[in-house]
Structure formats: C-alpha cells, structure tokens
Protein backbone atom coordinates (compact mmCIF):
# COMPACT_ATOMS: atom_id res chain seq x y z
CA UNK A 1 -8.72 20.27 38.79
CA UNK A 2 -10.04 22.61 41.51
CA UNK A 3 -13.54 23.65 41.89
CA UNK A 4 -14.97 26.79 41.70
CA UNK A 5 -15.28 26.82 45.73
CA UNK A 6 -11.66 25.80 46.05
CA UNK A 7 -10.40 28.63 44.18
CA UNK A 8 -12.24 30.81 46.44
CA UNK A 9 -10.85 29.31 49.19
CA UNK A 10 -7.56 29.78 48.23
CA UNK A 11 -7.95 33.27 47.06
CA UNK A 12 -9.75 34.35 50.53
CA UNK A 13 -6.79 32.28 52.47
CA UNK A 14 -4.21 34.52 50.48
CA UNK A 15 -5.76 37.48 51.17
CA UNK A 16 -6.06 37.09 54.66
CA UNK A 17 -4.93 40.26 56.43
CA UNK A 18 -5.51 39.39 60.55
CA UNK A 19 -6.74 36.45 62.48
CA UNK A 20 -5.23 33.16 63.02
CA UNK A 21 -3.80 30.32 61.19
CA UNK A 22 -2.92 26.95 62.08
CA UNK A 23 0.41 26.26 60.03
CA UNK A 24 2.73 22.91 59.51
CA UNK A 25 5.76 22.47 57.74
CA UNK A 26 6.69 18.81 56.45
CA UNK A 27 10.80 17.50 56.10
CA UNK A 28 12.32 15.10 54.20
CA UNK A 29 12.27 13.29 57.58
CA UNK A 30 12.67 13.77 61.44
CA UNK A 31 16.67 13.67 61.22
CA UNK A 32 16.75 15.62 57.48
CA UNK A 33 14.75 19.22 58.31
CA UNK A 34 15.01 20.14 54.13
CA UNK A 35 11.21 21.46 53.87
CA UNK A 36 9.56 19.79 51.42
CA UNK A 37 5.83 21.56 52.18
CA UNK A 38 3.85 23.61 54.32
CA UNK A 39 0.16 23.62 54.79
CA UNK A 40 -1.83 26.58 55.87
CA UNK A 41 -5.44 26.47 57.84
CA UNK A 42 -7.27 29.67 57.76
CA UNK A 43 -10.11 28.26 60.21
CA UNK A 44 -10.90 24.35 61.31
CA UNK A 45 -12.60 22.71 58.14
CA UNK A 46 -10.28 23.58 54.99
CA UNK A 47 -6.50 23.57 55.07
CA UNK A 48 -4.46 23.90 51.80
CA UNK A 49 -1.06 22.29 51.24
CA UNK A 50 2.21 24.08 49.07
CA UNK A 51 5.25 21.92 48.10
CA UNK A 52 8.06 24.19 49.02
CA UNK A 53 8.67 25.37 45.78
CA UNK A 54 5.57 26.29 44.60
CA UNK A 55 5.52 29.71 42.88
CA UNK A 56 2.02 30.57 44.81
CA UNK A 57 3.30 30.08 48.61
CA UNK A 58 1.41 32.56 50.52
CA UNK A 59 5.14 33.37 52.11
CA UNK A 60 3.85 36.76 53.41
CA UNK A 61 1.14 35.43 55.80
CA UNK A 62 4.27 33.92 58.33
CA UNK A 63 5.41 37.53 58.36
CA UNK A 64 2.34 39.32 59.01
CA UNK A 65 2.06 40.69 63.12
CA UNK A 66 -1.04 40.75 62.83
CA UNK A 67 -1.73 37.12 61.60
CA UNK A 68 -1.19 34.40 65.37
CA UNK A 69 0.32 31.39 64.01
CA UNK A 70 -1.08 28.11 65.53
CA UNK A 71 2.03 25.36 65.75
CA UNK A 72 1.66 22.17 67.19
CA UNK A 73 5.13 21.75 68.34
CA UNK A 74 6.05 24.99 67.48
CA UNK A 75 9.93 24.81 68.07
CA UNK A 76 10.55 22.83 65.22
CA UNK A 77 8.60 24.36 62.60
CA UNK A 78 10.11 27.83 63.80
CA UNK A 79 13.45 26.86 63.87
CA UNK A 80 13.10 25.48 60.03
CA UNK A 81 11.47 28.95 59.09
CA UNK A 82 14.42 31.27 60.61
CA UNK A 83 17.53 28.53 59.32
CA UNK A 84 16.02 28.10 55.97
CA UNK A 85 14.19 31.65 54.65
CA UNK A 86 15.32 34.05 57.65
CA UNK A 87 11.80 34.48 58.78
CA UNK A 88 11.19 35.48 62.29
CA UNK A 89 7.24 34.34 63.26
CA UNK A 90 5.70 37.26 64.60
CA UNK A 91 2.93 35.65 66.92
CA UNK A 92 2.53 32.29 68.04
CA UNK A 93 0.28 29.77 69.31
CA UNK A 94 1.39 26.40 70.35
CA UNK A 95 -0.81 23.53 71.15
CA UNK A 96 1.42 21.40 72.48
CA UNK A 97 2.23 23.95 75.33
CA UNK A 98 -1.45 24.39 75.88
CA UNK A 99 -2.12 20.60 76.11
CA UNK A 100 0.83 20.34 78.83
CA UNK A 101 -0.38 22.95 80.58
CA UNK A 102 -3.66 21.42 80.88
CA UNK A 103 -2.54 17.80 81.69
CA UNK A 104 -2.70 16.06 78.22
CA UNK A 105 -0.24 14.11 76.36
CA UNK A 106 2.07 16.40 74.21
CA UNK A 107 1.21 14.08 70.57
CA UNK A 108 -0.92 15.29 68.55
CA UNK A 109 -2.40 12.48 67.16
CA UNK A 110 -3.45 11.34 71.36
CA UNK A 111 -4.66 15.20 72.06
CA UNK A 112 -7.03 14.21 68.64
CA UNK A 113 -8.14 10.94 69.48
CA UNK A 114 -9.29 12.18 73.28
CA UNK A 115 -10.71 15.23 72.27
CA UNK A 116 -12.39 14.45 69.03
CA UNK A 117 -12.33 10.86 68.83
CA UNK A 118 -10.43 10.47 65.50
CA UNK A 119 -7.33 8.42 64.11
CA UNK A 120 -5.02 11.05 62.78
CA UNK A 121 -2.19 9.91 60.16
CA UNK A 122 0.74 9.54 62.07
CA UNK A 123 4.62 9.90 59.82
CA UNK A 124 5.29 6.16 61.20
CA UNK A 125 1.89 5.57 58.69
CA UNK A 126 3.48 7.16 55.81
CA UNK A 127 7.28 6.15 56.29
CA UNK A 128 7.39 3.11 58.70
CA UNK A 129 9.36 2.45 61.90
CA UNK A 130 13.02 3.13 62.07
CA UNK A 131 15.20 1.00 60.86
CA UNK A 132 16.77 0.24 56.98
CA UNK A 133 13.49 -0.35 55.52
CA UNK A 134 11.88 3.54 56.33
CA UNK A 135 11.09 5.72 53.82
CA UNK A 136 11.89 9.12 53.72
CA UNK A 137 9.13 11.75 53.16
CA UNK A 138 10.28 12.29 49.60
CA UNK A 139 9.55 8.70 49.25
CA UNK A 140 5.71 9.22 50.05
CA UNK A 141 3.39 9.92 47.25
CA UNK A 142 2.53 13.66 46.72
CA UNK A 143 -1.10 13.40 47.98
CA UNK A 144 -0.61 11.26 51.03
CA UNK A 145 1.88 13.77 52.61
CA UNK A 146 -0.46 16.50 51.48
CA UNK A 147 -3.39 14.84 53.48
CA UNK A 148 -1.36 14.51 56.59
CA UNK A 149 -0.26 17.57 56.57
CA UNK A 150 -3.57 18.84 55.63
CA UNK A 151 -4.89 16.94 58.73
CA UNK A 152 -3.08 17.95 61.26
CA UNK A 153 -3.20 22.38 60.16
CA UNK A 154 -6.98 21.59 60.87
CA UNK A 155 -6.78 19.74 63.85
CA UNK A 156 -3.86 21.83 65.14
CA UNK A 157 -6.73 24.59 65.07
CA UNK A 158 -9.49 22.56 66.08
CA UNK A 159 -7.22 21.78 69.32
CA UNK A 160 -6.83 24.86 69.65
CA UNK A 161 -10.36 26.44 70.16
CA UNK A 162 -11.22 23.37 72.43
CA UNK A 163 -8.26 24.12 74.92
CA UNK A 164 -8.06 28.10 74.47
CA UNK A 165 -10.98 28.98 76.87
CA UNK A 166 -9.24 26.95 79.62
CA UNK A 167 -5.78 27.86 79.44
CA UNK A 168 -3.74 29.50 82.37
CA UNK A 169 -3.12 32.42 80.26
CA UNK A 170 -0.28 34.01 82.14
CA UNK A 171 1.74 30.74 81.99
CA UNK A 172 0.83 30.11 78.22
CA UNK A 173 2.04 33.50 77.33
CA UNK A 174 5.36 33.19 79.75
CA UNK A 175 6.24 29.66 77.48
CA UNK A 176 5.80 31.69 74.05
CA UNK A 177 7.54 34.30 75.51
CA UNK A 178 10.34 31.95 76.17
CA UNK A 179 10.72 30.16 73.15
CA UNK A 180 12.36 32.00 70.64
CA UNK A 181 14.85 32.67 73.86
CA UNK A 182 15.55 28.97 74.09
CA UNK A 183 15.67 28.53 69.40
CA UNK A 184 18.43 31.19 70.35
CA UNK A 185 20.61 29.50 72.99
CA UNK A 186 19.80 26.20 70.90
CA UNK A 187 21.52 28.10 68.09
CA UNK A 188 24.14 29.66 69.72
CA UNK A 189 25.08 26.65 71.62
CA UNK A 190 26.43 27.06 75.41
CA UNK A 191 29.96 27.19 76.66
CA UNK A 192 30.39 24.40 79.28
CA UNK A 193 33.25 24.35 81.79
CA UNK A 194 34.65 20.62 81.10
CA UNK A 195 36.45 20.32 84.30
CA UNK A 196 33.59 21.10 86.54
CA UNK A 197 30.86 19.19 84.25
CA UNK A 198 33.43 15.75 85.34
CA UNK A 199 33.75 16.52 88.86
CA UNK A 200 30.25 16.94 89.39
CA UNK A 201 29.78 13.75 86.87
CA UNK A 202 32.03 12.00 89.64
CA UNK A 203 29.84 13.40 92.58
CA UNK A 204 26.21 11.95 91.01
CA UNK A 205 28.40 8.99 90.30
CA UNK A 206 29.28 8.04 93.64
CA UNK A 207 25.71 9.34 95.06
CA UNK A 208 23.76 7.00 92.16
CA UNK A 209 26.39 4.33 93.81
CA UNK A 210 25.53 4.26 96.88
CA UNK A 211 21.47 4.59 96.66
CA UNK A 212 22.19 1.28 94.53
C-alpha cells in the first residue's frame, strides 16, 4: 500500500491550483488511441499514474488556465483529450517543439539519453516490434506501463527546465500558437481539387523523369 509520504504527494498534486505539469496519456497502442492511463508530474522527481477509469483522476487539473501543461509530443495527447472527454488544454508546453527548435532529435527517449545520460523505456520495450507477434498495451502488465509512463511525465519535465532557458521564445510560442490550428484542420479534413492535384502529379512526374 502507499506510504504516508505518497499520500501526501498525491493529495498536494490534486490540490494543485497554478504552476506546471508534465502530463502523458498511454493507448491501447500507436494505431488504437482508446486511453487506457494518464500520468501526471507536478515537478521532476515524483509522477503518479491513473488508469483511465479510476474514480480519483485529477480530471480538473487539464482544465485549469492557470495550470501550463508540459507534452512531449503534444499533438497526440491533445487530440485524444478533445475526441475522447471534450477537453480543450488551456496552456501548453511541448518538448518536442523545444528540442527541434534547438537542434535535437524529436524522441524522447534520444533528448534523455544526451541530456541526462539515461535509458528511458521505450513502447517497442513493452510491446515489441511490429509485426503479428506485438502486444498491445492492454497486453502489458499494470505496473510496467505505469513505470513508463511514470518515466517519461518526469523526464518530459526534466527536459523541459534544461531546454527552457535557451529557447527562441517568439518561435516556441508561434508553434503552440499554431497547434490547436493544425488538431483543427486535421479534424476537419481539407477539400482538395482532384483534377488539379493529377495534373500537377503529371508535372513532378515528368520533372522527377527527367532529373533521372
């Protein structure tokens, strides 16, 4: 059972009111986006994970405005939120943006292992490589999706007050301004004019042709 120091924890993680929070929401698998979990870091050394239908979910800390999320990846774990539970993330930080913009590689498992020197647990760990043989995250024992999920709230954060001091603000902020522009087209979809899309399919055609 939990300790007497967990419990507090928990309590002073529910009863956050401002701040930030590194946040990460695990699905059934990379093709199947049914949440199954999200885990919640209030700062970089404890992280706490809820199965999705846990009666406790601290639900109203993804609403709060004046709680900043921290995402790594943020598009996907947004999009889940508003297509599953209608819930619109007021303020966002993503790390994967801020590693771009600073010249890293986008996975957060490399940004880990070059910044802090450590072997995250990547979802090929838990589930294997594609193919007939992979597992799906329901598949996983409870605890081992709970630490990976665990791990990567806390280094999400961690990530994040290493690279926040040297971002290009102006362009950071421009990219999370974007993004819930581009969940929206995603969403909507786009209406594409067939007839031009194959003549200028025929044009790069005969270009890529002739280079060759």
């Amino acid at each position: 059972g939990p300790s007497s120091d967990s419990t507090l924890a928990y309590l002073s993680l529910y009863d956050m009111t401002s701040g930030n929070i590194a946040v990460d929401i695990e699905t059934v698998s990379l093709d199947n986006r049914d949440p199954i979990g999200i885990g919640f870091s209030p700062n970089p050394h404890e992280s706490f994970y809820f199965p999705i239908e846990s009666g406790i979910l601290p639900w109203h800390l993804l609403e709060n405005p004046n709680i900043t999320q921290i995402y790594h990846n943020g598009h996907f774990d947004l999009e889940i939120l508003k297509s599953y539970f209608d819930i619109d993330v007021p303020n966002v930080y993503d790390t994967l943006i801020a590693a771009q913009l600073q010249g890293y590689t986008p996975a957060l498992n490399s940004i880990a292992k070059t910044l802090f020197d450590v072997d995250l647990i990547s979802i090929q760990d838990l589930i294997g490589k594609k193919g007939k043989s992979q597992l799906l995250m329901t598949d996983v024992p409870f605890e081992k999706v709970a630490q990976k999920c665990c791990n990567d709230t806390m280094y999400s954060y961690k990530i994040w007050n290493e690279l926040s001091p040297y971002l290009p603000w102006e362009a950071f902020q421009l990219e999370m301004d974007v993004m819930p522009v581009l969940m929206k087209m995603q969403q909507i979809g786009m209406r594409v004019d067939i007839d031009r899309l194959l003549q200028h399919k025929t044009q790069v055609e005969k270009e890529v042709n002739f280079y060759k």
